[in-house]
Protein backbone atom coordinates (compact mmCIF):
# COMPACT_ATOMS: atom_id res chain seq x y z
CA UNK A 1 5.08 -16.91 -30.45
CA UNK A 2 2.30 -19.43 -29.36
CA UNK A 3 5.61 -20.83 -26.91
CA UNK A 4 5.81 -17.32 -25.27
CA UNK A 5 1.91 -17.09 -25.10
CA UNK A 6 1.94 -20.33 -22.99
CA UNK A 7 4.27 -19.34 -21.14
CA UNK A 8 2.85 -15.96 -20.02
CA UNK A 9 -0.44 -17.93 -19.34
CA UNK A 10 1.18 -20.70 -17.33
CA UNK A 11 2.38 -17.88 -15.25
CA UNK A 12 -0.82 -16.23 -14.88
CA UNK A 13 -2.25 -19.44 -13.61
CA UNK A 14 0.49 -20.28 -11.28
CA UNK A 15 -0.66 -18.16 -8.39
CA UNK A 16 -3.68 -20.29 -8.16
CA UNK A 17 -2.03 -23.54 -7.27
CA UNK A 18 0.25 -21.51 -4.90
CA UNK A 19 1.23 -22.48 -1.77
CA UNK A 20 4.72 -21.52 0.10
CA UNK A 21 3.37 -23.44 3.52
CA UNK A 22 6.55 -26.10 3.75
CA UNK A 23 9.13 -27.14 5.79
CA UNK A 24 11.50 -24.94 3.75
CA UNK A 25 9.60 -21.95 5.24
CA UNK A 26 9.51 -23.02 8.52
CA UNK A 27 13.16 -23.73 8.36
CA UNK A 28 13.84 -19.83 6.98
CA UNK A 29 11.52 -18.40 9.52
CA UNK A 30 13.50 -20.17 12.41
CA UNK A 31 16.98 -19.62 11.18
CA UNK A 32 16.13 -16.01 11.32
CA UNK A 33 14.71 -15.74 14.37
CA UNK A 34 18.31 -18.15 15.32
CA UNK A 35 20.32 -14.95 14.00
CA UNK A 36 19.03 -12.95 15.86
CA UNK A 37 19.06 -14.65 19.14
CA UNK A 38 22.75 -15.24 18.23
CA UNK A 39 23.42 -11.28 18.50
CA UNK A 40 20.69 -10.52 21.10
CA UNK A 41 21.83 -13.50 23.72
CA UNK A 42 25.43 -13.13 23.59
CA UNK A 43 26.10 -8.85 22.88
CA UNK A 44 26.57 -7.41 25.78
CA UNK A 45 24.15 -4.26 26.44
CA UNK A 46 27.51 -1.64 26.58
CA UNK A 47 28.61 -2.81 23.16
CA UNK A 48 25.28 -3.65 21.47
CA UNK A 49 23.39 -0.16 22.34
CA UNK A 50 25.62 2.51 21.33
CA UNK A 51 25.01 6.14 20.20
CA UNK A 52 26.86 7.67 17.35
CA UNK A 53 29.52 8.93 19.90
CA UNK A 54 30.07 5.46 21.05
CA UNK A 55 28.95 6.17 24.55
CA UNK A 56 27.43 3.43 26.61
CA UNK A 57 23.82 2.20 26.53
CA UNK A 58 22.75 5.01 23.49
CA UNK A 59 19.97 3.24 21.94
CA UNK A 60 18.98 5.57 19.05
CA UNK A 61 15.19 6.53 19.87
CA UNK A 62 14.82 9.49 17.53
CA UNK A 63 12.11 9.84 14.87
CA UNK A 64 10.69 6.26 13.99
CA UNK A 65 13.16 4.57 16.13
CA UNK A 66 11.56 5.74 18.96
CA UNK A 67 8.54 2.87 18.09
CA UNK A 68 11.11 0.70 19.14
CA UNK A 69 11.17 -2.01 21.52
CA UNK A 70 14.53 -1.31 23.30
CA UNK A 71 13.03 2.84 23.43
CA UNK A 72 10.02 2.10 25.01
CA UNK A 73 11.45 0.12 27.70
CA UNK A 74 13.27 2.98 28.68
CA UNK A 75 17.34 2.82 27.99
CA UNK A 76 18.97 2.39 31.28
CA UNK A 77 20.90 -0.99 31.84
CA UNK A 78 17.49 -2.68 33.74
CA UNK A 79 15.68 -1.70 31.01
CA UNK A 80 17.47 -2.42 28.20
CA UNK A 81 18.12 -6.15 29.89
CA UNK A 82 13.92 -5.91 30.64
CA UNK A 83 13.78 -4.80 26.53
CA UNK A 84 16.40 -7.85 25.36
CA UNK A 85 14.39 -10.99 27.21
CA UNK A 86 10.90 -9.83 25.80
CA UNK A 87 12.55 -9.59 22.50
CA UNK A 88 14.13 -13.30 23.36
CA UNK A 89 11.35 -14.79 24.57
CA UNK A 90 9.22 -13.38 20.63
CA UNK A 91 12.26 -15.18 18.77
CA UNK A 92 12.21 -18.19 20.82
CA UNK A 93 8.45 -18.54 20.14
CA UNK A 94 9.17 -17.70 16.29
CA UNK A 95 12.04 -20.35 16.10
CA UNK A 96 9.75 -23.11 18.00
CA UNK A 97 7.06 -22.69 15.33
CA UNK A 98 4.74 -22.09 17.77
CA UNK A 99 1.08 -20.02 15.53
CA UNK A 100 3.12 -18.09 12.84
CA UNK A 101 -0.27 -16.42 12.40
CA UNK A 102 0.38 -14.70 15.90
CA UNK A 103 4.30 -14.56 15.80
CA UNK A 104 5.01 -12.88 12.43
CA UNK A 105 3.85 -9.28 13.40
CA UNK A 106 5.98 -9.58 16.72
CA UNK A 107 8.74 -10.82 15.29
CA UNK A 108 8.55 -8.20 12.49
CA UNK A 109 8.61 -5.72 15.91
CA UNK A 110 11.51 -7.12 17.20
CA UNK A 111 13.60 -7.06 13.92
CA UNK A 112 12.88 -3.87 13.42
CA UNK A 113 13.67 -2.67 17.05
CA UNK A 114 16.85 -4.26 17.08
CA UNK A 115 17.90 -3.21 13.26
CA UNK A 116 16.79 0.57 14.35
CA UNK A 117 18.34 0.68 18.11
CA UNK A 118 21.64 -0.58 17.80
CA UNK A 119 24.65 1.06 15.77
CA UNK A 120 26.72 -1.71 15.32
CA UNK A 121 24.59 -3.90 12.88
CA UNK A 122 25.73 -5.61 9.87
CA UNK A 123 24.13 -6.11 7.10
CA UNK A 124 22.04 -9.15 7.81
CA UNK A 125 19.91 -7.71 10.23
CA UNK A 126 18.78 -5.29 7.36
CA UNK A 127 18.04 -8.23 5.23
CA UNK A 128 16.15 -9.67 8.46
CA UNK A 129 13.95 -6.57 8.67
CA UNK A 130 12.99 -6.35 5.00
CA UNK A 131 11.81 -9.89 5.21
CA UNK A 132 10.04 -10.50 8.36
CA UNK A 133 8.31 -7.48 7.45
CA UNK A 134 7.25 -9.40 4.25
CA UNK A 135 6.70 -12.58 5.70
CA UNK A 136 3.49 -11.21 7.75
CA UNK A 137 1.82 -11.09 4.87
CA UNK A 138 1.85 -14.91 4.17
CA UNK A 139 1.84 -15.74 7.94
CA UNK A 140 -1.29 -13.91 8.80
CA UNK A 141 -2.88 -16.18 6.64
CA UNK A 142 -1.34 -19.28 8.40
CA UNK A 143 -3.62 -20.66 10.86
CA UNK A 144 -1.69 -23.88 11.65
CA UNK A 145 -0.71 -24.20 15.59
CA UNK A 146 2.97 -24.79 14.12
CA UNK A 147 4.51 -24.14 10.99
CA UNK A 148 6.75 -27.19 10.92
CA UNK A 149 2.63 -29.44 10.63
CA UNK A 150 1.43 -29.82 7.11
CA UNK A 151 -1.13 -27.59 6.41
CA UNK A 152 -4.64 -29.86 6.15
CA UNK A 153 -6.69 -27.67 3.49
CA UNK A 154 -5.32 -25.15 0.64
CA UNK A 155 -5.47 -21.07 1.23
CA UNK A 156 -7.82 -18.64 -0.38
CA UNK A 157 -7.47 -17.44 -3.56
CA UNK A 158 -6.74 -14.33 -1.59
CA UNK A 159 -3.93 -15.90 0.34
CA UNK A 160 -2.35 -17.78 -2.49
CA UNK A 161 -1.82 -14.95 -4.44
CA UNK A 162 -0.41 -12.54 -1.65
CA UNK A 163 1.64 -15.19 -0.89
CA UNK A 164 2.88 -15.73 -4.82
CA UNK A 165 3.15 -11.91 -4.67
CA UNK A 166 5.33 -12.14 -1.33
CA UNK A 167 7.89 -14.80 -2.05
CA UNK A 168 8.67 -12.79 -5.95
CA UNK A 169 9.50 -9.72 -3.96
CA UNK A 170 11.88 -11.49 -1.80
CA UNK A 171 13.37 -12.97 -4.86
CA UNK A 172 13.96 -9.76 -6.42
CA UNK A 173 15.75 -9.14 -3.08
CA UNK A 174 18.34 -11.45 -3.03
CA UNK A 175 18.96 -11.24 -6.16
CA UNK A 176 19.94 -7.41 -5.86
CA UNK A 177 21.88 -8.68 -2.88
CA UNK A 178 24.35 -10.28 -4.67
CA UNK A 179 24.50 -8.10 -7.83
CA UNK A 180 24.81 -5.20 -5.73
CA UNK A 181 27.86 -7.26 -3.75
CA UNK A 182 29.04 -8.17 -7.17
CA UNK A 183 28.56 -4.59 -8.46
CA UNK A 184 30.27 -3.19 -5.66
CA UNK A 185 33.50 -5.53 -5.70
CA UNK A 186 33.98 -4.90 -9.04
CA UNK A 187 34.43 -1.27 -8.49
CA UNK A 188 37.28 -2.07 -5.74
CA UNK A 189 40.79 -2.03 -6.76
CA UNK A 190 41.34 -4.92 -4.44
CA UNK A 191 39.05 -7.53 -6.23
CA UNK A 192 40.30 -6.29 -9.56
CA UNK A 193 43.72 -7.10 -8.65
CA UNK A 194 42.46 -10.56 -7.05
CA UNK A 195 44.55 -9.20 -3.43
CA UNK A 196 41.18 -8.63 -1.47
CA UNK A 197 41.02 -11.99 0.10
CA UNK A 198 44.61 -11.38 1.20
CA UNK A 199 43.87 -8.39 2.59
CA UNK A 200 40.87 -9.80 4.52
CA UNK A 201 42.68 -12.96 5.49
CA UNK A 202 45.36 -10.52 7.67
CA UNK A 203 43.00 -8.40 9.42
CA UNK A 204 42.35 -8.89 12.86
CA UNK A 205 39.04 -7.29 13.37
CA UNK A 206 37.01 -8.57 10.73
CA UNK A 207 39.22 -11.74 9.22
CA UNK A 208 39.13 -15.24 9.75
CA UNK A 209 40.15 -16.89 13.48
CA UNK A 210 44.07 -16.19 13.89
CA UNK A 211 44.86 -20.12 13.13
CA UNK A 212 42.52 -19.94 10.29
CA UNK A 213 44.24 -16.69 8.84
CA UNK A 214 47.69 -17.49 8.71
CA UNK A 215 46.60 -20.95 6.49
CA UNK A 216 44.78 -18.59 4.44
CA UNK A 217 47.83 -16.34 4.21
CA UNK A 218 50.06 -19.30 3.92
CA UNK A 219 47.82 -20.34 0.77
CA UNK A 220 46.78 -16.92 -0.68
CA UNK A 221 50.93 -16.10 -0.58
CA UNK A 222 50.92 -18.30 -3.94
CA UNK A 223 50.69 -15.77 -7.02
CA UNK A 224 48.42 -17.68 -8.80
CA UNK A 225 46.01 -18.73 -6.35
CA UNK A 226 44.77 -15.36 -4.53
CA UNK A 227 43.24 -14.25 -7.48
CA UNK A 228 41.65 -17.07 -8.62
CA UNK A 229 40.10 -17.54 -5.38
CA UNK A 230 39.23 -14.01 -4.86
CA UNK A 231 37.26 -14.41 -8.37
CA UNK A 232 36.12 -17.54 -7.74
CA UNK A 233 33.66 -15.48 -4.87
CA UNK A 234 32.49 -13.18 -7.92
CA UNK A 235 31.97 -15.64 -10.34
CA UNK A 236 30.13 -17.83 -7.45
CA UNK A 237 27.53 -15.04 -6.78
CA UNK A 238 27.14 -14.43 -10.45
CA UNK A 239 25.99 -18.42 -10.48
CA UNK A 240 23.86 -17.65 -7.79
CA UNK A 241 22.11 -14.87 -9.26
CA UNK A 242 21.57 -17.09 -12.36
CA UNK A 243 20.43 -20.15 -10.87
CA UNK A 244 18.07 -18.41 -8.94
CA UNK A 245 16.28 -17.08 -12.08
CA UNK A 246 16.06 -20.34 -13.63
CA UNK A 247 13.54 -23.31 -13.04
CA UNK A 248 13.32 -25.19 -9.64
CA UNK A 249 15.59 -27.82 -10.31
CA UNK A 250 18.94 -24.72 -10.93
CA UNK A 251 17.29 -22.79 -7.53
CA UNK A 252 17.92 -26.00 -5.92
CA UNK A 253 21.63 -26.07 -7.14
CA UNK A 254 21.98 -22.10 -6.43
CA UNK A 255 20.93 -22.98 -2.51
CA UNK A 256 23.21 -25.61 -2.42
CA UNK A 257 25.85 -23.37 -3.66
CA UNK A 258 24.70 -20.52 -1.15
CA UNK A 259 24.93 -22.66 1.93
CA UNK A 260 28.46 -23.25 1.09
CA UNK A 261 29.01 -19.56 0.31
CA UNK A 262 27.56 -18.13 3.75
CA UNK A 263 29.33 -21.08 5.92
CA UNK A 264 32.47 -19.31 3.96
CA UNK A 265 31.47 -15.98 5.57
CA UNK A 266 30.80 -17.31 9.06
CA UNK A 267 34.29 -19.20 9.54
CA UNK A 268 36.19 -16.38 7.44
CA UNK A 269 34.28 -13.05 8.58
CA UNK A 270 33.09 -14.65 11.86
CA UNK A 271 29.59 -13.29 10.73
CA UNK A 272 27.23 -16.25 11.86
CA UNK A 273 24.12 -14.14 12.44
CA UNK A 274 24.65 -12.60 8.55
CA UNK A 275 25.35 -16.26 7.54
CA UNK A 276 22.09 -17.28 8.73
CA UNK A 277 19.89 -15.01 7.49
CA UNK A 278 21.32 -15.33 4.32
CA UNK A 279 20.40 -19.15 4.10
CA UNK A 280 16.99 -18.62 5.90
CA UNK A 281 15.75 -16.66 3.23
CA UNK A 282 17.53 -19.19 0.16
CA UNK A 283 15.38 -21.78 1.60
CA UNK A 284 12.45 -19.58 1.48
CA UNK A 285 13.60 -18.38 -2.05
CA UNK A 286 15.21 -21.30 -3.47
CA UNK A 287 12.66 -24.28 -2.08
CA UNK A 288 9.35 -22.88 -1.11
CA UNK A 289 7.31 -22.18 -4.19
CA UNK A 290 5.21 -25.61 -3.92
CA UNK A 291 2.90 -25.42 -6.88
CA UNK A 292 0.27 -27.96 -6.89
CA UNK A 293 -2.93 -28.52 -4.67
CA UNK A 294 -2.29 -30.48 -1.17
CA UNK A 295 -1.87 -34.09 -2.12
CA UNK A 296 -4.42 -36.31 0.33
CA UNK A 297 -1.72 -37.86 2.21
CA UNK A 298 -0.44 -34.77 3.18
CA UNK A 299 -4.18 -33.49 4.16
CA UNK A 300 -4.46 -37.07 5.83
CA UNK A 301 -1.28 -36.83 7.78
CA UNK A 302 -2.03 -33.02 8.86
CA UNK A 303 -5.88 -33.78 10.15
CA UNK A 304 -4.38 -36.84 11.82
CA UNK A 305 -1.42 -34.72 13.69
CA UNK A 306 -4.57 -31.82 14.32
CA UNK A 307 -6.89 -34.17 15.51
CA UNK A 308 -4.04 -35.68 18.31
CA UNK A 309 -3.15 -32.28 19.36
CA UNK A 310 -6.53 -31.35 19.69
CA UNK A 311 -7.68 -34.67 22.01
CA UNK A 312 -4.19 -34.45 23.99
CA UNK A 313 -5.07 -33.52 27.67
């Protein structure tokens, strides 16, 4: 009993020597924005915009999707190409690390005017959406020039505990990521059967690279080995889900083990902008709780680097 009471209070106190400001954030941040960019830069306006009849340049601008971006612009091809390099030129700035505290409510903007415009979206642009929208509320409170400079005094009270508040809820997230993925390929005949990889590795829309596919067919041929493979991705995103749960030390392990997983998806599902939000927010997840006030060489090192960008001409 006097164990769990410690522990609760530990807890209680933790938000107070809160602070997510790292490189692991700054990392997320920009990988995110890099997904996006990555489907923005090279989709082509007739395939990207598309209305539920799949006719050309149908940007969906009904109800709340008409806030977007792409719907304000106006949806004819100068438009939409007007509409894609101002959204661009946001994630750029968001991936440079150029004021977070003035970058996180536009890039919120252009997530969610992508994510609610275009028809063809997987699912990491949803994931993109839910957290960029989050990630405002620890970025407003940033007021570093970039987000890759150590930060040279602690946040508020106010801050550190919005930000504790922030970075739980996007745990919670990924976690019922992968149990729903787990959930869901449970229920499918084809991962109970261990054939789904298989199946995957022989189609040509969504499977691997045709020289990559016929290895994988080559190797997932073997009776033995399909399934064990196939539940070797379930078991994997159980461990995930675990690690994640655990101390700091196991969320490093389950990042490790998620970069691997998502480079998986990007050669085999040739899904890189998925692939990269996925790891964008396991850094954020995995690596960013720093508990502990701002050691003085850090503070040193981030009033020197202020104090040069300041006097710089």
């Amino acid at each position: 009993m006097r164990r769990l009471i410690n522990a609760i209070v530990r807890m209680t106190r933790l938000p107070a020597d809160f602070d997510p400001r790292g490189r692991p954030l700054a990392f997320g941040r920009s990988l995110i924005a890099v997904a996006e960019l990555s489907a923005i830069v090279f989709t082509p306006n007739d395939l990207l915009f598309m209305d539920a009849t799949m006719s050309r340049n149908g940007a969906r601008c009904s109800g709340i999707h008409a806030a977007g971006l792409w719907c304000i612009t106006g949806i004819s091809n100068d438009a939409l190409t007007i509409g894609r390099l101002l959204a661009i030129g946001t994630l750029c700035l968001v991936a440079s690390g150029f004021r977070p505290q003035w970058t996180c409510i536009p890039h919120w903007y252009v997530t969610f005017s992508f994510t609610s415009s275009i028809v063809p979206y997987d699912g990491g642009d949803r994931v993109a959406q839910v957290v960029t929208m989050l990630l405002v509320l620890i970025c407003l409170g940033d007021t570093r020039r970039w987000h890759w400079t150590p930060p040279v005094r602690p946040l508020t009270p106010r801050w550190q505990g919005i930000s504790f508040a922030v970075l739980a809820t996007l745990r919670v997230q990924i976690v019922a990521i992968y149990l729903i993925a787990i959930i869901s390929k449970l229920r499918d005949q084809a991962w109970q059967d261990g054939s789904a990889l298989r199946i995957l590795a022989a189609n040509p829309s969504f499977g691997p690279h045709p020289l990559i596919g016929k290895a994988m067919q080559t190797a997932l041929s073997w009776p033995w080995f399909s399934p064990m493979l196939t539940w070797s991705v379930i078991t994997l995103q159980g461990a995930i889900v675990i690690l994640i749960c655990s101390g700091r030390r196991a969320r490093s392990i389950a990042l490790a083990l998620g970069v691997i997983f998502h480079i998986g998806i990007v050669v085999i599902l040739r899904l890189p902008s998925f692939g990269l939000v996925m790891i964008g927010l396991l850094l954020i997840v995995c690596v960013s709780q720093k508990v502990g006030a701002i050691s003085p060489r850090t503070m040193r090192r981030g009033l020197a680097e202020k104090k040069k960008t300041t006097t710089s001409p």
